[in-house]
PDB file of N, CA and C in Angstrom:
ATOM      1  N   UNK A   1     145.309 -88.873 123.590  1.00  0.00           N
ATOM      2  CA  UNK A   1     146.372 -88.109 124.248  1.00  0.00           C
ATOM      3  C   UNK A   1     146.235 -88.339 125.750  1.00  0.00           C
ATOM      4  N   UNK A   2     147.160 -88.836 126.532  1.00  0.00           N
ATOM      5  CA  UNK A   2     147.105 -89.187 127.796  1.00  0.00           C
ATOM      6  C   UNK A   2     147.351 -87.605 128.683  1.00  0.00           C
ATOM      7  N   UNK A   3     147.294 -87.983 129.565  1.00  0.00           N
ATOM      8  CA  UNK A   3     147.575 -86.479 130.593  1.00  0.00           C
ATOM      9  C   UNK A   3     148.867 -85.587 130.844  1.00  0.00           C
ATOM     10  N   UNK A   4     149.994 -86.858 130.600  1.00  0.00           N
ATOM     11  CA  UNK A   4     150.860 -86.338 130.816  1.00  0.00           C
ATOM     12  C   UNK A   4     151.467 -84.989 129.104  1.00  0.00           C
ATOM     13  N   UNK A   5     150.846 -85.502 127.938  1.00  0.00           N
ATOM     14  CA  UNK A   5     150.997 -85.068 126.768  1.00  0.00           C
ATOM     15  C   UNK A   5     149.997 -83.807 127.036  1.00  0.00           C
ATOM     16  N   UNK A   6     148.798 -83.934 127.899  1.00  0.00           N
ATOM     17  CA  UNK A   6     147.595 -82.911 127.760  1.00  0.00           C
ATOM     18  C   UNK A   6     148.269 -81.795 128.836  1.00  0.00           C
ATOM     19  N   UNK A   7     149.337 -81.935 129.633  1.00  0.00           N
ATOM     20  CA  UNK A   7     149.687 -81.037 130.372  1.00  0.00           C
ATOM     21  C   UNK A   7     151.239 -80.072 129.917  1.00  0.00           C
ATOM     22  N   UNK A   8     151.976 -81.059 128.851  1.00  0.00           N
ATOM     23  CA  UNK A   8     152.503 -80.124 128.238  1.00  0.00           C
ATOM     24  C   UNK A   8     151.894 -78.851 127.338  1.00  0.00           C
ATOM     25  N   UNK A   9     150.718 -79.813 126.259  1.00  0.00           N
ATOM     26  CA  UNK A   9     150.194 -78.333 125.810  1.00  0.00           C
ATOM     27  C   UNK A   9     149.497 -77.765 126.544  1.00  0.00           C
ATOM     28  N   UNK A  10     148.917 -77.873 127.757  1.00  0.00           N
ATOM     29  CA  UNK A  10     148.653 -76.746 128.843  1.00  0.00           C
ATOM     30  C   UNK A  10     150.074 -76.120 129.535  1.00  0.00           C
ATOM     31  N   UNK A  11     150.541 -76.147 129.657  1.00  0.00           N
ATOM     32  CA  UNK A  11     151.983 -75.515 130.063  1.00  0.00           C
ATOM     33  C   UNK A  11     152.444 -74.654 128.841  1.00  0.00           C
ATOM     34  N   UNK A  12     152.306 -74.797 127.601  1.00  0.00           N
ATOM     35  CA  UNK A  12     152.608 -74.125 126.614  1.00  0.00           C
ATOM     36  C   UNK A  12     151.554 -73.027 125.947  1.00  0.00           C
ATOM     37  N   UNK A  13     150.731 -73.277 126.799  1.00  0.00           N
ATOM     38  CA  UNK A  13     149.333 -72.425 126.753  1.00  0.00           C
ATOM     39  C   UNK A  13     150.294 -71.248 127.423  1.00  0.00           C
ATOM     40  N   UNK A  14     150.222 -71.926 128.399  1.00  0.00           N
ATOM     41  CA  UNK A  14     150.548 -70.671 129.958  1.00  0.00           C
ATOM     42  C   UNK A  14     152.274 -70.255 129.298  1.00  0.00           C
ATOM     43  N   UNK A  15     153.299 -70.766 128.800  1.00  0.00           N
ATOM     44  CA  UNK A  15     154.500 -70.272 128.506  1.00  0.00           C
ATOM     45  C   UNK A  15     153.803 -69.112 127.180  1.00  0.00           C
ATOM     46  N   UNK A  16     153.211 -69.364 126.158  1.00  0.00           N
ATOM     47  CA  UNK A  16     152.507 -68.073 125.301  1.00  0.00           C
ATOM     48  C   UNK A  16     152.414 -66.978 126.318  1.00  0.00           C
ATOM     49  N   UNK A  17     151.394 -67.244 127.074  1.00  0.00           N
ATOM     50  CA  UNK A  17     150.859 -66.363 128.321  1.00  0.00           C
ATOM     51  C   UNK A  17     151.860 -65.784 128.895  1.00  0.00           C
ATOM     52  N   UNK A  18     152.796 -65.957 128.989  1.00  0.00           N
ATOM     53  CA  UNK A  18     153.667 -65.292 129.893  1.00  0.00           C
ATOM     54  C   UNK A  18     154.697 -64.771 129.039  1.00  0.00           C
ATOM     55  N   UNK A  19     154.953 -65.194 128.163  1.00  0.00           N
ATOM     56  CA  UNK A  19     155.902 -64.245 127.451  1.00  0.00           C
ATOM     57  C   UNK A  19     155.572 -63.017 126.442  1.00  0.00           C
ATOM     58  N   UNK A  20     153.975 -63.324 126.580  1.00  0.00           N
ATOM     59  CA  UNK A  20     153.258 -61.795 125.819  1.00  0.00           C
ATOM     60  C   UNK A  20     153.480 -61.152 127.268  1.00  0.00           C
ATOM     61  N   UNK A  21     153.325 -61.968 128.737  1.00  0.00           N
ATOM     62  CA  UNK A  21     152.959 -61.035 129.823  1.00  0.00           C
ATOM     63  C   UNK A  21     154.326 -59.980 130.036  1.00  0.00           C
ATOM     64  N   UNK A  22     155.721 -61.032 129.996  1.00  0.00           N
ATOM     65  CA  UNK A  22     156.732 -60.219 130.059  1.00  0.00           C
ATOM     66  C   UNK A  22     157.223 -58.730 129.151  1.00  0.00           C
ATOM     67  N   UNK A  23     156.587 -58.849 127.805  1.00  0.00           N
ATOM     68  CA  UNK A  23     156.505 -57.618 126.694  1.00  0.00           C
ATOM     69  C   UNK A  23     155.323 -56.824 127.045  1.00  0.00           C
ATOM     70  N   UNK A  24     154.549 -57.037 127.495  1.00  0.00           N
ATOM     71  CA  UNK A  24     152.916 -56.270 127.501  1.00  0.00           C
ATOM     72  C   UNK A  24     152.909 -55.932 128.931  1.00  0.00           C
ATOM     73  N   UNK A  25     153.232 -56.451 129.846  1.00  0.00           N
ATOM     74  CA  UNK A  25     152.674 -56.083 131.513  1.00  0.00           C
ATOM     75  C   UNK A  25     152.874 -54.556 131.813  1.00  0.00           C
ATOM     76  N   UNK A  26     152.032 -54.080 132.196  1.00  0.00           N
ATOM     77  CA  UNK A  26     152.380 -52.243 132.416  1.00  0.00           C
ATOM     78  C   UNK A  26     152.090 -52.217 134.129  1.00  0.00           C
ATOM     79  N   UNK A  27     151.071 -53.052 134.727  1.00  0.00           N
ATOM     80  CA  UNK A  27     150.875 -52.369 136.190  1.00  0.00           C
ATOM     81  C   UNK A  27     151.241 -54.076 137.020  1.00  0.00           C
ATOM     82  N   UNK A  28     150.942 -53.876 138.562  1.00  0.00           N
ATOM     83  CA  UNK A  28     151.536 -55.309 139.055  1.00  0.00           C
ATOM     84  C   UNK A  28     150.679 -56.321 138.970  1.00  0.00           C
ATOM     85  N   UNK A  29     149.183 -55.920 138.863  1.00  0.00           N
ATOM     86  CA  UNK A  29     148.485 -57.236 138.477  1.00  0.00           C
ATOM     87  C   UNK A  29     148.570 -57.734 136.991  1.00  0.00           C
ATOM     88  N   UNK A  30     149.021 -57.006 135.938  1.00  0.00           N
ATOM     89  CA  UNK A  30     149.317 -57.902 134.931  1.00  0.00           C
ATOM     90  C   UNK A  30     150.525 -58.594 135.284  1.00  0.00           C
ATOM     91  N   UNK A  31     151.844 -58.118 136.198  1.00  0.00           N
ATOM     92  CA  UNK A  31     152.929 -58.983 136.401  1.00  0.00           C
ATOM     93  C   UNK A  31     152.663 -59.669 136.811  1.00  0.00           C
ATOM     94  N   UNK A  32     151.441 -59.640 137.993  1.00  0.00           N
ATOM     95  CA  UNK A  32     151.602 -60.774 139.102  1.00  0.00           C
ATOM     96  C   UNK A  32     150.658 -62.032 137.724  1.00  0.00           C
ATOM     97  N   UNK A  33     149.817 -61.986 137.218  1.00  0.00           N
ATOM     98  CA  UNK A  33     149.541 -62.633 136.029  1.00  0.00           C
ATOM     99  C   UNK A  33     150.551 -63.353 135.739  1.00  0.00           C
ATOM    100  N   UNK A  34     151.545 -62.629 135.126  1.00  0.00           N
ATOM    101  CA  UNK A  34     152.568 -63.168 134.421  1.00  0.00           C
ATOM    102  C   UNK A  34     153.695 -64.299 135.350  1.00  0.00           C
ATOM    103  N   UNK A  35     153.541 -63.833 136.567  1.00  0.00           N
ATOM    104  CA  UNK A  35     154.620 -64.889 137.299  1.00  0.00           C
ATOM    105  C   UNK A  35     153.654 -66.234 137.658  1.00  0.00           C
ATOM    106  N   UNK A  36     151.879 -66.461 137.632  1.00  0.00           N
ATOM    107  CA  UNK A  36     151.782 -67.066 138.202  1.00  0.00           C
ATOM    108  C   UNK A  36     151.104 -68.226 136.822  1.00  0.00           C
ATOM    109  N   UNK A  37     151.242 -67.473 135.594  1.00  0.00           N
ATOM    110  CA  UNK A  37     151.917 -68.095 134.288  1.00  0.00           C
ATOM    111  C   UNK A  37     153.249 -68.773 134.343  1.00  0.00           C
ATOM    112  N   UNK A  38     153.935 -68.303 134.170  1.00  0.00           N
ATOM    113  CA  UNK A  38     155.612 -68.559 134.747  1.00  0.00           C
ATOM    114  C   UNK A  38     155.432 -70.082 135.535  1.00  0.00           C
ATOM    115  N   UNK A  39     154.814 -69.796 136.769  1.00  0.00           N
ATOM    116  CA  UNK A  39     154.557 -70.922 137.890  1.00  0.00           C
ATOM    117  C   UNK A  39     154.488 -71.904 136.927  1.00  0.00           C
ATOM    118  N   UNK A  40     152.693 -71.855 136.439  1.00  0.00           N
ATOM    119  CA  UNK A  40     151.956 -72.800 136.250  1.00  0.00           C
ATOM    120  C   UNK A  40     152.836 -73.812 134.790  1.00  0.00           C
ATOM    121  N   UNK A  41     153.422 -72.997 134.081  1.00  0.00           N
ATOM    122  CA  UNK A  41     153.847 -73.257 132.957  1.00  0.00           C
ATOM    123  C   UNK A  41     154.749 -74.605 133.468  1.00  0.00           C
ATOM    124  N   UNK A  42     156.114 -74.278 134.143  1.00  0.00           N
ATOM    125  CA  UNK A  42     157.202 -74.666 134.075  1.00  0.00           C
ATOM    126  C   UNK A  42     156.745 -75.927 135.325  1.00  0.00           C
ATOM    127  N   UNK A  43     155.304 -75.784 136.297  1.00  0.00           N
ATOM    128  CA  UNK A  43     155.195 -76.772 137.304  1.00  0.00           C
ATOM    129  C   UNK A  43     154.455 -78.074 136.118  1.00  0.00           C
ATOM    130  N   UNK A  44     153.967 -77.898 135.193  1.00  0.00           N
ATOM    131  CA  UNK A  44     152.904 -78.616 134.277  1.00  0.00           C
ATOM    132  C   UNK A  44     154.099 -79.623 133.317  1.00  0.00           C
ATOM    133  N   UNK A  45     155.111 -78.580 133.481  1.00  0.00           N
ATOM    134  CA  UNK A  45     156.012 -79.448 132.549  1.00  0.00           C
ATOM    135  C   UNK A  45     157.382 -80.031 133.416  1.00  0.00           C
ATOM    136  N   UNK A  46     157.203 -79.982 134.716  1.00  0.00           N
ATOM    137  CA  UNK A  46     158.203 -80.337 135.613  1.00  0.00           C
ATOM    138  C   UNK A  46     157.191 -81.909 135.763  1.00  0.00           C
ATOM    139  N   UNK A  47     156.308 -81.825 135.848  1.00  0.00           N
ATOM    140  CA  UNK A  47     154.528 -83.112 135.693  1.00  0.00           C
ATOM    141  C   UNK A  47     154.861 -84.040 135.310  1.00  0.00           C
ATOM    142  N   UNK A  48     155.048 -83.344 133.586  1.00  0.00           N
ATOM    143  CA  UNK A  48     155.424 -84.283 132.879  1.00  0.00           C
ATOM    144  C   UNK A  48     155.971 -85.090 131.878  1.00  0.00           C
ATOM    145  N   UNK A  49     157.440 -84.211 132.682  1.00  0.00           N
ATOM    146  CA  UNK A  49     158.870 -85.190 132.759  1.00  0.00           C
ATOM    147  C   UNK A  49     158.781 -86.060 133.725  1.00  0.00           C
ATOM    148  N   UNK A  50     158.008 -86.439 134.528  1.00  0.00           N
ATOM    149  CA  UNK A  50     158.187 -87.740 135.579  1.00  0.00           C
ATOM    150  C   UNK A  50     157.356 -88.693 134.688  1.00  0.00           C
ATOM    151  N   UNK A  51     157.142 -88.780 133.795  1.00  0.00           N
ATOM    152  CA  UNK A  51     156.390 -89.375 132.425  1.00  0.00           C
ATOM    153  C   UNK A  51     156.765 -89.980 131.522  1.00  0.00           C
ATOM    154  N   UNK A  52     157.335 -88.408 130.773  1.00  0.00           N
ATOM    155  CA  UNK A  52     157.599 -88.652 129.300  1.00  0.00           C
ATOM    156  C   UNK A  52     159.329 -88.443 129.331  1.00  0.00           C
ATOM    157  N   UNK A  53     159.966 -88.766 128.649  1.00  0.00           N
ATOM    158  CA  UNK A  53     161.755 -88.401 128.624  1.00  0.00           C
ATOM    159  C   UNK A  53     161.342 -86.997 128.884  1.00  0.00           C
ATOM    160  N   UNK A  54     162.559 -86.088 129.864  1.00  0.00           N
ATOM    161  CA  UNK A  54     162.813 -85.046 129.464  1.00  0.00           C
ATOM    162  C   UNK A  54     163.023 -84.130 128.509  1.00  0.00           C
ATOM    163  N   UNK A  55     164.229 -84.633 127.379  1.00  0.00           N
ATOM    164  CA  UNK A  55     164.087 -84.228 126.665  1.00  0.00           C
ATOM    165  C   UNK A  55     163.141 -83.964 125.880  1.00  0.00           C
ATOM    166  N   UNK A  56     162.417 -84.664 125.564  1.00  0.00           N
ATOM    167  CA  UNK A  56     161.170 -84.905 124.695  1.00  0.00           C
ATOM    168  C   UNK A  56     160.351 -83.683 125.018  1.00  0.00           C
ATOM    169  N   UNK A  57     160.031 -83.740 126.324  1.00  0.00           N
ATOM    170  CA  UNK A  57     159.180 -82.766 127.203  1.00  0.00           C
ATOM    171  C   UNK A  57     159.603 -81.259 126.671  1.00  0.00           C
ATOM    172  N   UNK A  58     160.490 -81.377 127.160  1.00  0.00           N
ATOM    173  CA  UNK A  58     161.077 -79.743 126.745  1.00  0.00           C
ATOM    174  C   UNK A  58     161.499 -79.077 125.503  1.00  0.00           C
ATOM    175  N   UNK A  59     161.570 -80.194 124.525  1.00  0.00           N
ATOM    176  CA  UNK A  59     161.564 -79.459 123.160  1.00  0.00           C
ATOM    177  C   UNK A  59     160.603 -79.331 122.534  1.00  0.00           C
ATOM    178  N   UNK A  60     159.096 -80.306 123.197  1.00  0.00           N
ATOM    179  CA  UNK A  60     157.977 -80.241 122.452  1.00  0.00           C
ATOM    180  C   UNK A  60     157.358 -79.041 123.370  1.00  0.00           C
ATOM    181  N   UNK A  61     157.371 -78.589 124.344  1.00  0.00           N
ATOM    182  CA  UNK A  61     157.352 -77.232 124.904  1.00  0.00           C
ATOM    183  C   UNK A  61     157.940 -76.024 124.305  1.00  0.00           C
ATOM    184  N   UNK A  62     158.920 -76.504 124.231  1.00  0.00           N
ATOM    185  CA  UNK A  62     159.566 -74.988 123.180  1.00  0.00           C
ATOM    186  C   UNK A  62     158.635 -74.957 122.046  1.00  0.00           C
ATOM    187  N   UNK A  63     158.322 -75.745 121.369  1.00  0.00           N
ATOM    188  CA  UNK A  63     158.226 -76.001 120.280  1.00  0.00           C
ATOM    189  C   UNK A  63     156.978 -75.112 120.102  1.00  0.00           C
ATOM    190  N   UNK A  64     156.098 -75.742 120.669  1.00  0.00           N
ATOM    191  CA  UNK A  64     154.362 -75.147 120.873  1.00  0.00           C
ATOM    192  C   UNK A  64     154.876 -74.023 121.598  1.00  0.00           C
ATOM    193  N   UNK A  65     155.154 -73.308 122.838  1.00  0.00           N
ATOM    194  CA  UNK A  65     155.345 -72.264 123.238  1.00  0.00           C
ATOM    195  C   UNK A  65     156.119 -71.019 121.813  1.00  0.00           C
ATOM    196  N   UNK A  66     156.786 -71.462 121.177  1.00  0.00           N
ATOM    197  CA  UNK A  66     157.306 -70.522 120.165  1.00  0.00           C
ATOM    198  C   UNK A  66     156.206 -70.180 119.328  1.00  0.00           C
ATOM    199  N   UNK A  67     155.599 -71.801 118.671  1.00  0.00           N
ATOM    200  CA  UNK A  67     154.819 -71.498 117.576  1.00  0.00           C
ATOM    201  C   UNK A  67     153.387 -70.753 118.231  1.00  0.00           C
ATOM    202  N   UNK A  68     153.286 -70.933 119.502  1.00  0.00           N
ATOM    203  CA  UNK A  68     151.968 -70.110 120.023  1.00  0.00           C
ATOM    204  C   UNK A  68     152.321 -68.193 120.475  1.00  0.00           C
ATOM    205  N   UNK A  69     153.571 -68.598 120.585  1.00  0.00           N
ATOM    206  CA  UNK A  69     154.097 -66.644 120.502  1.00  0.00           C
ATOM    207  C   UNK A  69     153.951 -66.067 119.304  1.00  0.00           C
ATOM    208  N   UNK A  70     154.655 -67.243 117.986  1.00  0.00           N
ATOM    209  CA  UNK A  70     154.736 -66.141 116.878  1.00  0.00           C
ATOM    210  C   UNK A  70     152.947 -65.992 116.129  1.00  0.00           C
ATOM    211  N   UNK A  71     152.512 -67.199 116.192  1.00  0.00           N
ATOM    212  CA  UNK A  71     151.104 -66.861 116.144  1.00  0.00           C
ATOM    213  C   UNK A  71     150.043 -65.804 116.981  1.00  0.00           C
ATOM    214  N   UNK A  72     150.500 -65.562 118.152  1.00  0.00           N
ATOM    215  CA  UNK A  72     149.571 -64.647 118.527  1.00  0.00           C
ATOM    216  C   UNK A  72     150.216 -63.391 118.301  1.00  0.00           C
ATOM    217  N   UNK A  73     151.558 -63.250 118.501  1.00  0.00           N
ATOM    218  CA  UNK A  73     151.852 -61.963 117.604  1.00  0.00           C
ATOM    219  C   UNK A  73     151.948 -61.206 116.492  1.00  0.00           C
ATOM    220  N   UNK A  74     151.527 -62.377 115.771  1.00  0.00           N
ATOM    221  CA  UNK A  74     150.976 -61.928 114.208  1.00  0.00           C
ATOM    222  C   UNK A  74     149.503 -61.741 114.500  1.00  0.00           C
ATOM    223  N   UNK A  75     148.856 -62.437 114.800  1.00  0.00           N
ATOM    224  CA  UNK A  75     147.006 -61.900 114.724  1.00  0.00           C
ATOM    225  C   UNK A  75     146.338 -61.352 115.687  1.00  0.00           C
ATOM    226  N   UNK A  76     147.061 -61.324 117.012  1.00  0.00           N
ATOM    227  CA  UNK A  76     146.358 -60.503 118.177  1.00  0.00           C
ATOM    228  C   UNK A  76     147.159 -59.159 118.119  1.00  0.00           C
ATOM    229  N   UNK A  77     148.832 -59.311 117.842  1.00  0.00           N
ATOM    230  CA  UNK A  77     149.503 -57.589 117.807  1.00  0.00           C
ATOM    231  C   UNK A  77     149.907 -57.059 116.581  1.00  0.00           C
ATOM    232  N   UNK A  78     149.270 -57.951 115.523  1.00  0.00           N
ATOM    233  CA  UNK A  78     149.295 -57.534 114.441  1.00  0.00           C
ATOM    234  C   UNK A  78     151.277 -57.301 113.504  1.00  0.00           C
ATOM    235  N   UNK A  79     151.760 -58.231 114.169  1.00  0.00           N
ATOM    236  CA  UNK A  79     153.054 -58.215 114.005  1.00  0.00           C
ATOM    237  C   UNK A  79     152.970 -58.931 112.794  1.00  0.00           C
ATOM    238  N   UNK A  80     153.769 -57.913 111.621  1.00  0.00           N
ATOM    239  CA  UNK A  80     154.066 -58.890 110.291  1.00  0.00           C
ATOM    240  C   UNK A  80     155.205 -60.476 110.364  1.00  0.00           C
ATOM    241  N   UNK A  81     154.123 -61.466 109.360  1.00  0.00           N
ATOM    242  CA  UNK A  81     154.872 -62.614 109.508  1.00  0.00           C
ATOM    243  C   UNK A  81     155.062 -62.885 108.302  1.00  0.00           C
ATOM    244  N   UNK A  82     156.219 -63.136 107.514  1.00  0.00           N
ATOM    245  CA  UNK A  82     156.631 -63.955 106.150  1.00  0.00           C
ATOM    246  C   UNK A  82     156.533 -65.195 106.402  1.00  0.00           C
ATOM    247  N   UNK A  83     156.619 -65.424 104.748  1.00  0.00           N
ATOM    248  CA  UNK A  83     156.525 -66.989 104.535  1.00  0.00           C
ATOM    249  C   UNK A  83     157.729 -67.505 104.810  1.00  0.00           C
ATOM    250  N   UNK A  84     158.763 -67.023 105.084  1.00  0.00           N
ATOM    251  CA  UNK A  84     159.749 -68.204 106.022  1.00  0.00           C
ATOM    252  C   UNK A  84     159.360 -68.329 107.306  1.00  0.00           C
ATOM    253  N   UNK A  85     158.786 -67.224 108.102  1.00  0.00           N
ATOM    254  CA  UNK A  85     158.147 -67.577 109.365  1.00  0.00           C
ATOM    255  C   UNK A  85     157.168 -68.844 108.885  1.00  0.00           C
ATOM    256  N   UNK A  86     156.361 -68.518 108.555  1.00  0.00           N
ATOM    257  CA  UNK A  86     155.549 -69.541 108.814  1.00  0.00           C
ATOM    258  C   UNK A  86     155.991 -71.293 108.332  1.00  0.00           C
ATOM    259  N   UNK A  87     156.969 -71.429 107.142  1.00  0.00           N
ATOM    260  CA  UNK A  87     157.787 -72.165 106.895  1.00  0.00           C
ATOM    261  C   UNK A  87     158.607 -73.330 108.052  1.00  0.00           C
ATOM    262  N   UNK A  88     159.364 -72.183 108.186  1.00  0.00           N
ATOM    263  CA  UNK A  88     159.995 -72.866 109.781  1.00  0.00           C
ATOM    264  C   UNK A  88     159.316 -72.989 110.748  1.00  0.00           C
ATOM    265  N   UNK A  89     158.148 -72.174 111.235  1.00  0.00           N
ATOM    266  CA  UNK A  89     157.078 -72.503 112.157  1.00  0.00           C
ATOM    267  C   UNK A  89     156.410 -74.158 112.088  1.00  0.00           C
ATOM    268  N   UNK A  90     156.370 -74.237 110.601  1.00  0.00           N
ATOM    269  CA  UNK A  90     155.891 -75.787 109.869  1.00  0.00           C
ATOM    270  C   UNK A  90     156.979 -76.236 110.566  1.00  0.00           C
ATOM    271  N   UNK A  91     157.842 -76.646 110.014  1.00  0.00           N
ATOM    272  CA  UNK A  91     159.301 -77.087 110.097  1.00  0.00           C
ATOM    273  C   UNK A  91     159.066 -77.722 111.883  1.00  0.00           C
ATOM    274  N   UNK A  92     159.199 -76.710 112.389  1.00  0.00           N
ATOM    275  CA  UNK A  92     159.338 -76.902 114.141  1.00  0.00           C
ATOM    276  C   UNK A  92     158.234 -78.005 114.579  1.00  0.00           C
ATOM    277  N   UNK A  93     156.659 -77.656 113.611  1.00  0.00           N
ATOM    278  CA  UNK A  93     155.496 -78.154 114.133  1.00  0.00           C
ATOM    279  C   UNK A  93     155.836 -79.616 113.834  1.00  0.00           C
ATOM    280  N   UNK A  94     156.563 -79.998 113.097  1.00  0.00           N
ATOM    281  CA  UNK A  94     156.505 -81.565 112.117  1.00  0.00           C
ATOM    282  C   UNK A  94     157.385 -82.234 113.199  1.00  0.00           C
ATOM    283  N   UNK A  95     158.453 -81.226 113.745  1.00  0.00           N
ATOM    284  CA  UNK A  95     159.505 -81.909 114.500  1.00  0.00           C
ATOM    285  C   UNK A  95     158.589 -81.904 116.116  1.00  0.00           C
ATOM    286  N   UNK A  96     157.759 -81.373 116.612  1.00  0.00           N
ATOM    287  CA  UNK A  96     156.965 -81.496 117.511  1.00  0.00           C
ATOM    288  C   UNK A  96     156.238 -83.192 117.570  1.00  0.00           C
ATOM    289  N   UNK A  97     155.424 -82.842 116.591  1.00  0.00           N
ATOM    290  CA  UNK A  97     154.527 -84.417 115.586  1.00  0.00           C
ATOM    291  C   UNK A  97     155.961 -85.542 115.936  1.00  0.00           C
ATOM    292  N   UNK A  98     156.577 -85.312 115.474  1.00  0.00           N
ATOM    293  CA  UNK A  98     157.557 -86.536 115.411  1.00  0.00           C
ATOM    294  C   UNK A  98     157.855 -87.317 116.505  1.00  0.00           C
ATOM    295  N   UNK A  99     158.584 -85.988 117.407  1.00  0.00           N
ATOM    296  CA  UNK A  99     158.661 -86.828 118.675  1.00  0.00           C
ATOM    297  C   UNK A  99     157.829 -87.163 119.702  1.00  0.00           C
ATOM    298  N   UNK A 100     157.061 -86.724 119.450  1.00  0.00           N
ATOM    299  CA  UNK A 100     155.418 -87.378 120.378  1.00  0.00           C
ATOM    300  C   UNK A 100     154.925 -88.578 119.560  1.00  0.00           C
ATOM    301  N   UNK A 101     155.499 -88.597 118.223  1.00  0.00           N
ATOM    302  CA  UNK A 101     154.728 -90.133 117.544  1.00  0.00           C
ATOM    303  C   UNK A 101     156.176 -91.035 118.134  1.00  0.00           C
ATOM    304  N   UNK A 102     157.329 -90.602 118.358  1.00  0.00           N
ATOM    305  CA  UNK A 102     158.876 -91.439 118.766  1.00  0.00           C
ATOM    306  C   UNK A 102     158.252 -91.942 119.948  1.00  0.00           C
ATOM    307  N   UNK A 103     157.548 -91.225 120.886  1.00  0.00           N
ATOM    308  CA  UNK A 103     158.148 -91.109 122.081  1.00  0.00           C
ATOM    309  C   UNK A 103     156.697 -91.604 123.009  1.00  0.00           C
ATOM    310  N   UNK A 104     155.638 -92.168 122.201  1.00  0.00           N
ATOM    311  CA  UNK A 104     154.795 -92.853 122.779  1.00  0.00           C
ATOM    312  C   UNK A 104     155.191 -93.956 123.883  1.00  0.00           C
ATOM    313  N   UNK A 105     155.933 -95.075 123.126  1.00  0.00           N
ATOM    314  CA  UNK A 105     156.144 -96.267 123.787  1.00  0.00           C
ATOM    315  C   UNK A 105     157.179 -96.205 124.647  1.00  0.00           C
ATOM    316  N   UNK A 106     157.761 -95.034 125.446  1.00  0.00           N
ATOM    317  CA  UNK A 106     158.954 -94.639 126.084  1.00  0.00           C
ATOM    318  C   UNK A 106     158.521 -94.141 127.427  1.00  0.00           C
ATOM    319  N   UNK A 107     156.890 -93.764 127.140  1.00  0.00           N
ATOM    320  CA  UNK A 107     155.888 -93.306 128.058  1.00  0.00           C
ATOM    321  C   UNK A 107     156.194 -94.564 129.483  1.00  0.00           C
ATOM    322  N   UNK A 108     156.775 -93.641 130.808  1.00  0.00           N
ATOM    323  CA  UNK A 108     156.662 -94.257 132.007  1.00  0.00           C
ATOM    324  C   UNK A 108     155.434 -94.607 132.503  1.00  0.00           C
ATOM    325  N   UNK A 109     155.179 -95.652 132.890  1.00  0.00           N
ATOM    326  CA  UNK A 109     153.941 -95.830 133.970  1.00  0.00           C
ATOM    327  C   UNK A 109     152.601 -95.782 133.244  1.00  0.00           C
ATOM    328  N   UNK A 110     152.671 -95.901 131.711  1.00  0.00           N
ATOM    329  CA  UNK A 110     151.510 -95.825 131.870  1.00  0.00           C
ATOM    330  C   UNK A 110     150.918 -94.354 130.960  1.00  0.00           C
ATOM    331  N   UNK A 111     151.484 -93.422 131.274  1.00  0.00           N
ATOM    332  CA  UNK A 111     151.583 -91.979 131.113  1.00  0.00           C
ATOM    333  C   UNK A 111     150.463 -91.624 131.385  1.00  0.00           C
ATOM    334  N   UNK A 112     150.118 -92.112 132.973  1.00  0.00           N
ATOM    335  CA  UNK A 112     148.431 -91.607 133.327  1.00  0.00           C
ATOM    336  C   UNK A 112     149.635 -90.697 134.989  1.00  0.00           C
TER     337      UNK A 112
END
């Protein structure tokens, strides 16, 4: 996995992070948390789209950012998940897999 691929799923780390921060934040240092999530997220994946296609970038961001929300809100807040959640969660993950196996040789520069 080159850097520019290792900084989307760090950006999708930090997009999880921030969208538990936006439901959960109660005082300003959990907000200020949450905006500098926000930052880090959307600067990691602004990275690398000078890389990888845009598109590519941003749906495999959604992609992991969703499946890392509904996962931590099932086992860290204890939020019930059915088997179509997790179904379509598959579903999303395969279409993640896909276009990172498409979208290797499309890689600008190198993708260092």
């Amino acid at each position: 996995m080159n850097r520019s691929w290792l900084s989307i799923v760090i950006a999708a780390i930090f997009e999880v992070m921030w969208v538990i921060g936006l439901k959960h934040a109660s005082n300003p240092l959990e907000w200020l948390g949450t905006l500098i999530a926000i930052f880090i997220s959307f600067y990691l994946m602004i990275k690398a789209g000078e890389k990888i296609p845009v598109g590519t970038v941003y749906a495999v961001f959604v992609g992991l950012g969703t499946t890392g929300t509904i996962l931590v809100d099932a086992f860290v807040f204890n939020q019930p998940m059915s088997f179509m959640t997790l179904f379509f969660v598959g579903i999303l993950l395969v279409g993640v897999i896909g276009l990172k196996l498409s979208s290797d040789d499309k890689i600008k520069g190198g993708g260092k």
